[in-house]
N, C-alpha and C. Protein backbone atom coordinates (compact mmCIF):
# COMPACT_ATOMS: atom_id res chain seq x y z
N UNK A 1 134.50 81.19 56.49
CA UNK A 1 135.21 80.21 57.27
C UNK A 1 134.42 78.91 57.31
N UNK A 2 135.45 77.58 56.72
CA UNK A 2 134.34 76.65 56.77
C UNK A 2 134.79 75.70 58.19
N UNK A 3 133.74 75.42 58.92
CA UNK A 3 134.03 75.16 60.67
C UNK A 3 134.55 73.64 60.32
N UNK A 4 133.91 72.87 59.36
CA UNK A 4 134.48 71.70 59.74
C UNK A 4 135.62 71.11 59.22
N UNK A 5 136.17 72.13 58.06
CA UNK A 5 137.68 71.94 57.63
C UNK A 5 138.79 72.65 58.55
N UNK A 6 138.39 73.67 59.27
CA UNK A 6 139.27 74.54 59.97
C UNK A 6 139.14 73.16 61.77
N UNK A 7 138.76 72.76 61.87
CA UNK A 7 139.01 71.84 63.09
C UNK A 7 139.29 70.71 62.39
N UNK A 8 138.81 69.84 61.39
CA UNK A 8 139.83 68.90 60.62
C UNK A 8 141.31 69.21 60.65
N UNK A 9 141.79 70.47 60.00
CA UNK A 9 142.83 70.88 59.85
C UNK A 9 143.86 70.41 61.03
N UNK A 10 143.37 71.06 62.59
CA UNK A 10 143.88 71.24 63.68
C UNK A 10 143.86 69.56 64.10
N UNK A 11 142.96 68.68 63.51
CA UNK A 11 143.01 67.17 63.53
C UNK A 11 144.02 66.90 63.01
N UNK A 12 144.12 67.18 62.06
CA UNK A 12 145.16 66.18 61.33
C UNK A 12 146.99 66.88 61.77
N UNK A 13 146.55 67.73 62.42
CA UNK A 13 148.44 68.07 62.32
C UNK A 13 148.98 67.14 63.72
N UNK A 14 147.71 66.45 64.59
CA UNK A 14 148.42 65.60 65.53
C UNK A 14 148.81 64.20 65.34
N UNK A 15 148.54 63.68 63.29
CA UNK A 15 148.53 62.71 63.06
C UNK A 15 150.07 62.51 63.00
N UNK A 16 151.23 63.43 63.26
CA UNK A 16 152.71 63.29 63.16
C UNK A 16 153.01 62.99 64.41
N UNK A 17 152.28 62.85 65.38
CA UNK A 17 152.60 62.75 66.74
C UNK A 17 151.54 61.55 67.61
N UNK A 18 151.31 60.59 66.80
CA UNK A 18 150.30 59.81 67.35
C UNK A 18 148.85 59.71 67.82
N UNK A 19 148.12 61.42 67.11
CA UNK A 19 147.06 61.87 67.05
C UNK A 19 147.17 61.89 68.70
N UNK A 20 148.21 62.74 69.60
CA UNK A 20 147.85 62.98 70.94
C UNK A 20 147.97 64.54 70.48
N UNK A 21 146.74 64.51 71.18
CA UNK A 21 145.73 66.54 71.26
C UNK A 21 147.44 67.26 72.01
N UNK A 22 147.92 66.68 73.23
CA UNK A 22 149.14 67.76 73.64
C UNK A 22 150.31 68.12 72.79
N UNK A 23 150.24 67.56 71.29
CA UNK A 23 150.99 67.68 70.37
C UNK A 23 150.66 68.86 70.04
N UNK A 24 149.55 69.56 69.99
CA UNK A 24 149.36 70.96 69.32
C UNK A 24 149.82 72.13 70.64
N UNK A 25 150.60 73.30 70.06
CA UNK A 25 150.83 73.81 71.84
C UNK A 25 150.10 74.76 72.25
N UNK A 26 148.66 74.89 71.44
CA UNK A 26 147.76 76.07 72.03
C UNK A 26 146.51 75.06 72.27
N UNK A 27 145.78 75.68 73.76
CA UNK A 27 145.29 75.21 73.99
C UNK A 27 143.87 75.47 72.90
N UNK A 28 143.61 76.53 72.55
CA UNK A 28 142.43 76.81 71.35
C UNK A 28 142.58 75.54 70.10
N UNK A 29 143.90 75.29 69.66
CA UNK A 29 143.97 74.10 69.23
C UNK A 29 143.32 73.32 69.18
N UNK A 30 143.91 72.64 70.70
CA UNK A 30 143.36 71.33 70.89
C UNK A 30 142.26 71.44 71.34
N UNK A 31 141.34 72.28 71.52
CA UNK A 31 139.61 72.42 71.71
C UNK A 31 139.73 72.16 70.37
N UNK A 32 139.69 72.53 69.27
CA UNK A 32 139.18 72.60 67.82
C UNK A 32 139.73 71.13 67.34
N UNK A 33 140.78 70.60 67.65
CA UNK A 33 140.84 69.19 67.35
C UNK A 33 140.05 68.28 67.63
N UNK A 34 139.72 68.55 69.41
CA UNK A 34 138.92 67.37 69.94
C UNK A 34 137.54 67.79 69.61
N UNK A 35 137.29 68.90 69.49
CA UNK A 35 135.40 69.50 68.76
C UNK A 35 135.24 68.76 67.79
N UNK A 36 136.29 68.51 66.63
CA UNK A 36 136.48 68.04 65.30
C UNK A 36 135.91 66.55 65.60
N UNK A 37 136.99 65.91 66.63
CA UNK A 37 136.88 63.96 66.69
C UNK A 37 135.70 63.93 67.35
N UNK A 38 135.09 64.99 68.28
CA UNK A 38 133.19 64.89 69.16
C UNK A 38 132.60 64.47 67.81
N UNK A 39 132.60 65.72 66.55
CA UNK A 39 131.54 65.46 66.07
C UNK A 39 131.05 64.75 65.16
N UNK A 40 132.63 64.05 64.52
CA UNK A 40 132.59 63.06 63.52
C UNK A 40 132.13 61.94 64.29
N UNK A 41 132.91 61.66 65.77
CA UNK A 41 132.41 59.93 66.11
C UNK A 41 131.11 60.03 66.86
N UNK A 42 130.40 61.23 67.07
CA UNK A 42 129.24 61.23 67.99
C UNK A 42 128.08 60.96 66.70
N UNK A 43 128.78 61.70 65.81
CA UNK A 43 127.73 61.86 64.24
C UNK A 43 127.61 60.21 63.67
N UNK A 44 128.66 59.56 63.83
CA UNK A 44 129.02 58.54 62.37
C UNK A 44 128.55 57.27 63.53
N UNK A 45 128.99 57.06 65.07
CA UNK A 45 128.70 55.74 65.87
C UNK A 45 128.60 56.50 67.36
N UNK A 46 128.09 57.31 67.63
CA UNK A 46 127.56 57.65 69.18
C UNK A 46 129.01 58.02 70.10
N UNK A 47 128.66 58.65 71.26
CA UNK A 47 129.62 58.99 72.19
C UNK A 47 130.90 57.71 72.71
N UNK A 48 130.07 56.33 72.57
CA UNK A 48 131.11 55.47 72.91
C UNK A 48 131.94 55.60 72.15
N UNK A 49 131.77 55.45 70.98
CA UNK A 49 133.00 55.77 69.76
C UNK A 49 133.58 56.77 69.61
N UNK A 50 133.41 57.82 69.91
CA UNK A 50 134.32 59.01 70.43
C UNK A 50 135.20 58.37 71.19
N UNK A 51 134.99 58.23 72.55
CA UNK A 51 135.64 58.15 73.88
C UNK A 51 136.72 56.63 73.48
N UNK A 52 135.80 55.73 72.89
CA UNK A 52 137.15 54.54 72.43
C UNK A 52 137.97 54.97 71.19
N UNK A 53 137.53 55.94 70.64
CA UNK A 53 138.79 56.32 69.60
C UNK A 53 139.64 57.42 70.35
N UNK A 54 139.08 58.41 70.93
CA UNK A 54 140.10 59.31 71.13
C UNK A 54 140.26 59.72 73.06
N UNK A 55 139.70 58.99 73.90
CA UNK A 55 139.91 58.91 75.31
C UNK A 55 139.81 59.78 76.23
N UNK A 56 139.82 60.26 77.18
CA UNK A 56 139.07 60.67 78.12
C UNK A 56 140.39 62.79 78.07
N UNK A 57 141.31 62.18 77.54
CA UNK A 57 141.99 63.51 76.98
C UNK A 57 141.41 64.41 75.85
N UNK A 58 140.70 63.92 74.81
CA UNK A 58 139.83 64.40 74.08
C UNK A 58 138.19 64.86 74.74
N UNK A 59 137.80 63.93 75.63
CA UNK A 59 136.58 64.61 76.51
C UNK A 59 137.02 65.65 77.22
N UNK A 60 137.91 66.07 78.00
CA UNK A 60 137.60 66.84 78.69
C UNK A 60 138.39 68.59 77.99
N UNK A 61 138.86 68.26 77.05
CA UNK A 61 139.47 69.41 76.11
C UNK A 61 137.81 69.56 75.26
N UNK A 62 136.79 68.62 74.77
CA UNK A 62 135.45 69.03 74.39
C UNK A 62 134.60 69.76 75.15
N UNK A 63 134.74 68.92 76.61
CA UNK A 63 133.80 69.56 77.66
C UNK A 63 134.20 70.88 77.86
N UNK A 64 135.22 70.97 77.76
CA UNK A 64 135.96 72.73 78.10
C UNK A 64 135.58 73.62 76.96
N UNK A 65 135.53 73.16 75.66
CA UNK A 65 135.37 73.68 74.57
C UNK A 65 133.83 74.38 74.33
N UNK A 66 132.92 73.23 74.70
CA UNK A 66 131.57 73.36 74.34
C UNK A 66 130.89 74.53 75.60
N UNK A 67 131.48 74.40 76.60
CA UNK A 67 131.18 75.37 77.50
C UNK A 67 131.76 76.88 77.21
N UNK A 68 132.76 76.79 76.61
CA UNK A 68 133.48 78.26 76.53
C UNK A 68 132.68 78.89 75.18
N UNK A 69 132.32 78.19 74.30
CA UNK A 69 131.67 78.59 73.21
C UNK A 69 130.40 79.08 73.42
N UNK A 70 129.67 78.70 74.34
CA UNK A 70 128.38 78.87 74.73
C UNK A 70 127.02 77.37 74.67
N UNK A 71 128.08 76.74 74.13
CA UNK A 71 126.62 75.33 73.79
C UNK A 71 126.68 74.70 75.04
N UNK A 72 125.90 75.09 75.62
CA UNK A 72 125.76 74.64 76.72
C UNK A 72 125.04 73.05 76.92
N UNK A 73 123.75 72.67 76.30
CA UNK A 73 123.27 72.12 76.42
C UNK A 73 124.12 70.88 75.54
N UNK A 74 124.72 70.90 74.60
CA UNK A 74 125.77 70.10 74.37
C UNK A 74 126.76 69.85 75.04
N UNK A 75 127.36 70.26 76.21
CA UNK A 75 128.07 70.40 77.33
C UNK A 75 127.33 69.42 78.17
N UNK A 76 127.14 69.56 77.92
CA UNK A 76 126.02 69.01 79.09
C UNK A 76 125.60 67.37 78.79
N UNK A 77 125.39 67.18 77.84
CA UNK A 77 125.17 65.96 77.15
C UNK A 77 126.23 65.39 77.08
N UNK A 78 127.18 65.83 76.76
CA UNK A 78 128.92 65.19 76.79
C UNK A 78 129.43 64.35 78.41
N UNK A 79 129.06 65.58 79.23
CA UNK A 79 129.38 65.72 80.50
C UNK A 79 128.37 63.98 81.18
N UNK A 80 127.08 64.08 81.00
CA UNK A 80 126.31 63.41 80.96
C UNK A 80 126.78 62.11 80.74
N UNK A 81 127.07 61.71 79.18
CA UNK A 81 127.51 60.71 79.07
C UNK A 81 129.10 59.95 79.61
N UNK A 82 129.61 61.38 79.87
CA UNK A 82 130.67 60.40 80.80
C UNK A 82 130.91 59.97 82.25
N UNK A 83 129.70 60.91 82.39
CA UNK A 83 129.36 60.57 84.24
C UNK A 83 129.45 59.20 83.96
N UNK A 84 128.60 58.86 83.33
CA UNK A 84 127.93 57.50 83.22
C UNK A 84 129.07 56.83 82.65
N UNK A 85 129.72 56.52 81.84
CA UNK A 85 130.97 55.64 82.01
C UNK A 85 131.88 55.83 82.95
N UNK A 86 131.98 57.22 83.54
CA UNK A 86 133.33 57.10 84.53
C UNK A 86 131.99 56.54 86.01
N UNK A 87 131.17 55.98 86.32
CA UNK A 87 130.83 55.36 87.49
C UNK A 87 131.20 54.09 87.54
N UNK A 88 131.39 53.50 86.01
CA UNK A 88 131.40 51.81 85.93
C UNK A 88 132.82 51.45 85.77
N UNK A 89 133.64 52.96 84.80
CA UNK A 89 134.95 52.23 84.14
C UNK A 89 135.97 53.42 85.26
N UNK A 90 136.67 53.06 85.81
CA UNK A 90 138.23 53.53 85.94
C UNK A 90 139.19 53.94 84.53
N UNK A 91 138.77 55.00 83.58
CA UNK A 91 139.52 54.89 82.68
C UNK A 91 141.03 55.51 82.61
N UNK A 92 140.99 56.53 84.22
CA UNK A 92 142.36 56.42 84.42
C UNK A 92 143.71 55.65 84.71
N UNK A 93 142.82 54.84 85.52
CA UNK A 93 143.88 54.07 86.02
C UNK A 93 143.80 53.18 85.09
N UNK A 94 142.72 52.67 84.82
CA UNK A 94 142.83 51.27 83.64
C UNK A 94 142.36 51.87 82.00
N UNK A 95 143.31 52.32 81.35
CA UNK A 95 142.91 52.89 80.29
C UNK A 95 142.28 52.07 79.21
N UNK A 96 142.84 50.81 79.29
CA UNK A 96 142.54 49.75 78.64
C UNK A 96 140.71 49.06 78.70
N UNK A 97 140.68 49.53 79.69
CA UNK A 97 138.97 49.52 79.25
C UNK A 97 138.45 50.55 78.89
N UNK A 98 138.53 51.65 78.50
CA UNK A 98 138.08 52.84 77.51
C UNK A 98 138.05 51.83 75.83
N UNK A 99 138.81 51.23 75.59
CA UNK A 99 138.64 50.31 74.52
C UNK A 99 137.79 49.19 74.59
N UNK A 100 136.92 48.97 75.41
CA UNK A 100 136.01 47.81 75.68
C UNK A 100 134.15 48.43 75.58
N UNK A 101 134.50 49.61 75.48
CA UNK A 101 133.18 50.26 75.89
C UNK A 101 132.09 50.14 74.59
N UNK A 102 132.29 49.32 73.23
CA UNK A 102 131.12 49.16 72.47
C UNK A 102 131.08 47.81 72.71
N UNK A 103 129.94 47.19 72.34
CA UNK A 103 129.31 45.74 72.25
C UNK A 103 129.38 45.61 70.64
N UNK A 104 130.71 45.22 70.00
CA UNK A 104 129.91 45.50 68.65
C UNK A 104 131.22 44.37 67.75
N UNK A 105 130.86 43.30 66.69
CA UNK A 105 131.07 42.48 66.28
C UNK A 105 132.85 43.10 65.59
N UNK A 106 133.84 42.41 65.90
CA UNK A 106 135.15 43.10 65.65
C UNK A 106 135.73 41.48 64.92
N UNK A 107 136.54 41.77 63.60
CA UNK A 107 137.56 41.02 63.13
C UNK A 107 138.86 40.55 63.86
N UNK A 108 138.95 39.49 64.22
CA UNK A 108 140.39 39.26 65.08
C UNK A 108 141.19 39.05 63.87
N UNK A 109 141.80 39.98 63.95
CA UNK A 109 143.20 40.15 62.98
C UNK A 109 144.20 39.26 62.59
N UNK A 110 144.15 38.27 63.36
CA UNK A 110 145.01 36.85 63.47
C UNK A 110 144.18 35.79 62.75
N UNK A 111 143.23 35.25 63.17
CA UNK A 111 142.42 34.64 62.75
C UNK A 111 141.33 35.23 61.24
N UNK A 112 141.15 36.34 61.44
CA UNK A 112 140.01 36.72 60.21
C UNK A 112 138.70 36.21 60.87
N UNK A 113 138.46 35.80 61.66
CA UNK A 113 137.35 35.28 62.24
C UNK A 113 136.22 36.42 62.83
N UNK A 114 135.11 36.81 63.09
CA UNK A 114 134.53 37.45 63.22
C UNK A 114 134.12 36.93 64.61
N UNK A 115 134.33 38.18 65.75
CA UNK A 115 133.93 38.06 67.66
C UNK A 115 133.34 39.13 67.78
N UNK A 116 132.28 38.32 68.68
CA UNK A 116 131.07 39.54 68.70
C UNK A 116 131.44 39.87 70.28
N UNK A 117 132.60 41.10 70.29
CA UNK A 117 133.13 41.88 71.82
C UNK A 117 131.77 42.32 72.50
N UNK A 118 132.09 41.94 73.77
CA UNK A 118 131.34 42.24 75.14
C UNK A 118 132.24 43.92 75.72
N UNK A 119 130.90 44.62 75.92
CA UNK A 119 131.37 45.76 76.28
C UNK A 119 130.94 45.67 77.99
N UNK A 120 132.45 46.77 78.57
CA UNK A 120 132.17 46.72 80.00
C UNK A 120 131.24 47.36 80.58
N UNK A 121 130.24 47.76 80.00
CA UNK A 121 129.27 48.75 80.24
C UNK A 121 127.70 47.89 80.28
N UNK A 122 127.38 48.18 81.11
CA UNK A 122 125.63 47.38 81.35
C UNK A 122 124.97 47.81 80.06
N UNK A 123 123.91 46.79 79.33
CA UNK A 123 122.97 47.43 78.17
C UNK A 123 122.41 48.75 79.16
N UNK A 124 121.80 48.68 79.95
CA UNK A 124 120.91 49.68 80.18
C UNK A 124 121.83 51.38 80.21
N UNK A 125 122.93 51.13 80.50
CA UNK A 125 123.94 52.16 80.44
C UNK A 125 124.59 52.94 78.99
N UNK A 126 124.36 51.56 78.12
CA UNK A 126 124.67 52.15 76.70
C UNK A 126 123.81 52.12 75.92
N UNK A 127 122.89 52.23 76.56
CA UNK A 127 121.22 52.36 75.93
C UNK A 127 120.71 54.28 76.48
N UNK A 128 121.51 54.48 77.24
CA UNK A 128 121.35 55.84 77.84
C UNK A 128 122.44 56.93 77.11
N UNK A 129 123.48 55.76 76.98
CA UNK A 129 124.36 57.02 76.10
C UNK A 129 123.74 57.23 75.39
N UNK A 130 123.39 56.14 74.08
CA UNK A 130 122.87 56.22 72.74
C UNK A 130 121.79 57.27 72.61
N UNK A 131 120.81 57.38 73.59
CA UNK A 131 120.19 58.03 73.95
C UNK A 131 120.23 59.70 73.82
N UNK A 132 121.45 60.13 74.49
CA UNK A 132 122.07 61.00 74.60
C UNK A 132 122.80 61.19 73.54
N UNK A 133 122.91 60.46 72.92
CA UNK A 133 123.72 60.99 71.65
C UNK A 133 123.15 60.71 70.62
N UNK A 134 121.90 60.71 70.32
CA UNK A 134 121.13 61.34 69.34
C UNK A 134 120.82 62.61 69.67
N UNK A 135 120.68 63.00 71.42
CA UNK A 135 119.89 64.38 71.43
C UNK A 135 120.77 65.35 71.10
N UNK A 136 122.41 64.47 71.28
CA UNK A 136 123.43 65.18 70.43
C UNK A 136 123.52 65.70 69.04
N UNK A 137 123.32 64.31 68.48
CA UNK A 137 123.35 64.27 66.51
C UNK A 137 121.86 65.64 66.13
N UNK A 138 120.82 66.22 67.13
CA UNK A 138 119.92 66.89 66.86
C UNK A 138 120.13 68.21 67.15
N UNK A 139 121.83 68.53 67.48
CA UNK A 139 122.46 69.68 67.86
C UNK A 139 121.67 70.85 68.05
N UNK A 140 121.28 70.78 69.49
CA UNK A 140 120.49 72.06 70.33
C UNK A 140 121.62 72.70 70.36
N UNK A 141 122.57 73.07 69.87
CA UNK A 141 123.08 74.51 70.16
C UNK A 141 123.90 74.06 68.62
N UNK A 142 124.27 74.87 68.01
CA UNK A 142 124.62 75.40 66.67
C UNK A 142 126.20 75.90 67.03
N UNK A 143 126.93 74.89 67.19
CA UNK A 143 128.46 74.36 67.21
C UNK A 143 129.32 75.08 66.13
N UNK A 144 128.80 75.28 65.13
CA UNK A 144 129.87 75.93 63.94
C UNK A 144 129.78 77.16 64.09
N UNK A 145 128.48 77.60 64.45
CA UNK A 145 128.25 79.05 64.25
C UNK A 145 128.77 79.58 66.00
N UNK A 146 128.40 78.78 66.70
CA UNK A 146 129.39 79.40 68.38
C UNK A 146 130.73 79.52 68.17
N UNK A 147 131.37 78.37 67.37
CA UNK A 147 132.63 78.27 67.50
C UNK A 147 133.23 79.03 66.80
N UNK A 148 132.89 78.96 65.35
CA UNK A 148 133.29 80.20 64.58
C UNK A 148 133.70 81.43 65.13
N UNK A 149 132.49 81.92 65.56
CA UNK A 149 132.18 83.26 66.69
C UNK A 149 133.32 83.08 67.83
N UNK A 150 133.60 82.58 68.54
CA UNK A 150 133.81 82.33 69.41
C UNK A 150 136.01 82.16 69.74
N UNK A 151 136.20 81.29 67.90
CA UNK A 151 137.46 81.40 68.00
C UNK A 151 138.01 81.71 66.53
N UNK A 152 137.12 82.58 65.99
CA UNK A 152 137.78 83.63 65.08
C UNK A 152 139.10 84.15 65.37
N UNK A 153 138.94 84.46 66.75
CA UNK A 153 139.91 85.61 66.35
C UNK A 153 141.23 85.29 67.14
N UNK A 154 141.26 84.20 67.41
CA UNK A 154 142.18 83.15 67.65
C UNK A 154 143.29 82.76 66.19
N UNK A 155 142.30 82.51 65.35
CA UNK A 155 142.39 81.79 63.96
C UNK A 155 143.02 83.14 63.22
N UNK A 156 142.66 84.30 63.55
CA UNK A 156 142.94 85.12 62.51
C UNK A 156 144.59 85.52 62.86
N UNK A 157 144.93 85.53 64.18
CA UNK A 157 146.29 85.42 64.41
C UNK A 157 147.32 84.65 64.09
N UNK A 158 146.59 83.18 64.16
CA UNK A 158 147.24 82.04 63.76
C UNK A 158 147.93 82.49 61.96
């Protein structure tokens, strides 16, 4: 079983539905979807880029995920980093700042002009994620091999 095509997989079947995770109707699913988008955007640009690509519906289907599997200490780090944005951002009520949360040079699409976006988040705050999400990218708990284990036999029904 290869772990990161079998949660790709469960990624991509929400791309017919606007890549929303409640498009799949098992909840084992959508753990393996949102495990999938943790580890590509935590791997490729840190936890902010998770959370501004796929939103606070994808965190807490991870946080549920990483705990039921046993990675705890990755749980934990997840959990961690969103304490820390949900003290500064309201991303329920104002979802629209979940999209503000990198500091990082963006193309205005109209113009072609290059704006270097202000994120709503203090440096010292996204200096702590980053932080945290390397101790992520150094995966203290072994994610393919929990999960595997863990939702085999989920998969084998499917």
């Amino acid at each position: 079983m290869n772990w990161y095509r079998i949660t790709a997989d469960f990624h991509k079947l929400t791309f017919a539905h606007k890549c929303r995770l409640n498009s799949l109707s098992e909840e084992w699913q959508r753990e393996l979807a949102a495990l999938w988008r943790l580890e590509a955007d935590v791997n490729n640009g840190a936890y902010l880029q998770f959370l501004e690509n796929w939103g606070r519906e994808s965190y807490a289907d991870t946080s549920q995920a990483l705990k039921k599997i046993g990675a705890a200490r990755m749980a934990e780090i997840v959990d961690q980093c969103q304490a820390l944005v949900d003290e500064l951002v309201d991303g329920e009520r104002r979802p629209g700042r979940l999209k503000r949360l990198l500091a990082n040079p963006v193309i205005d699409l109209v113009t072609g002009n290059l704006i270097q976006r202000r994120s709503v988040l203090p440096r010292k705050v996204r200096e702590r994620i980053y932080e945290l999400s390397y101790e992520f990218m150094d995966y203290p708990d072994d994610i393919s091999a929990l999960g595997t284990k863990y939702y085999s036999r989920s998969l084998e029904i499917a």
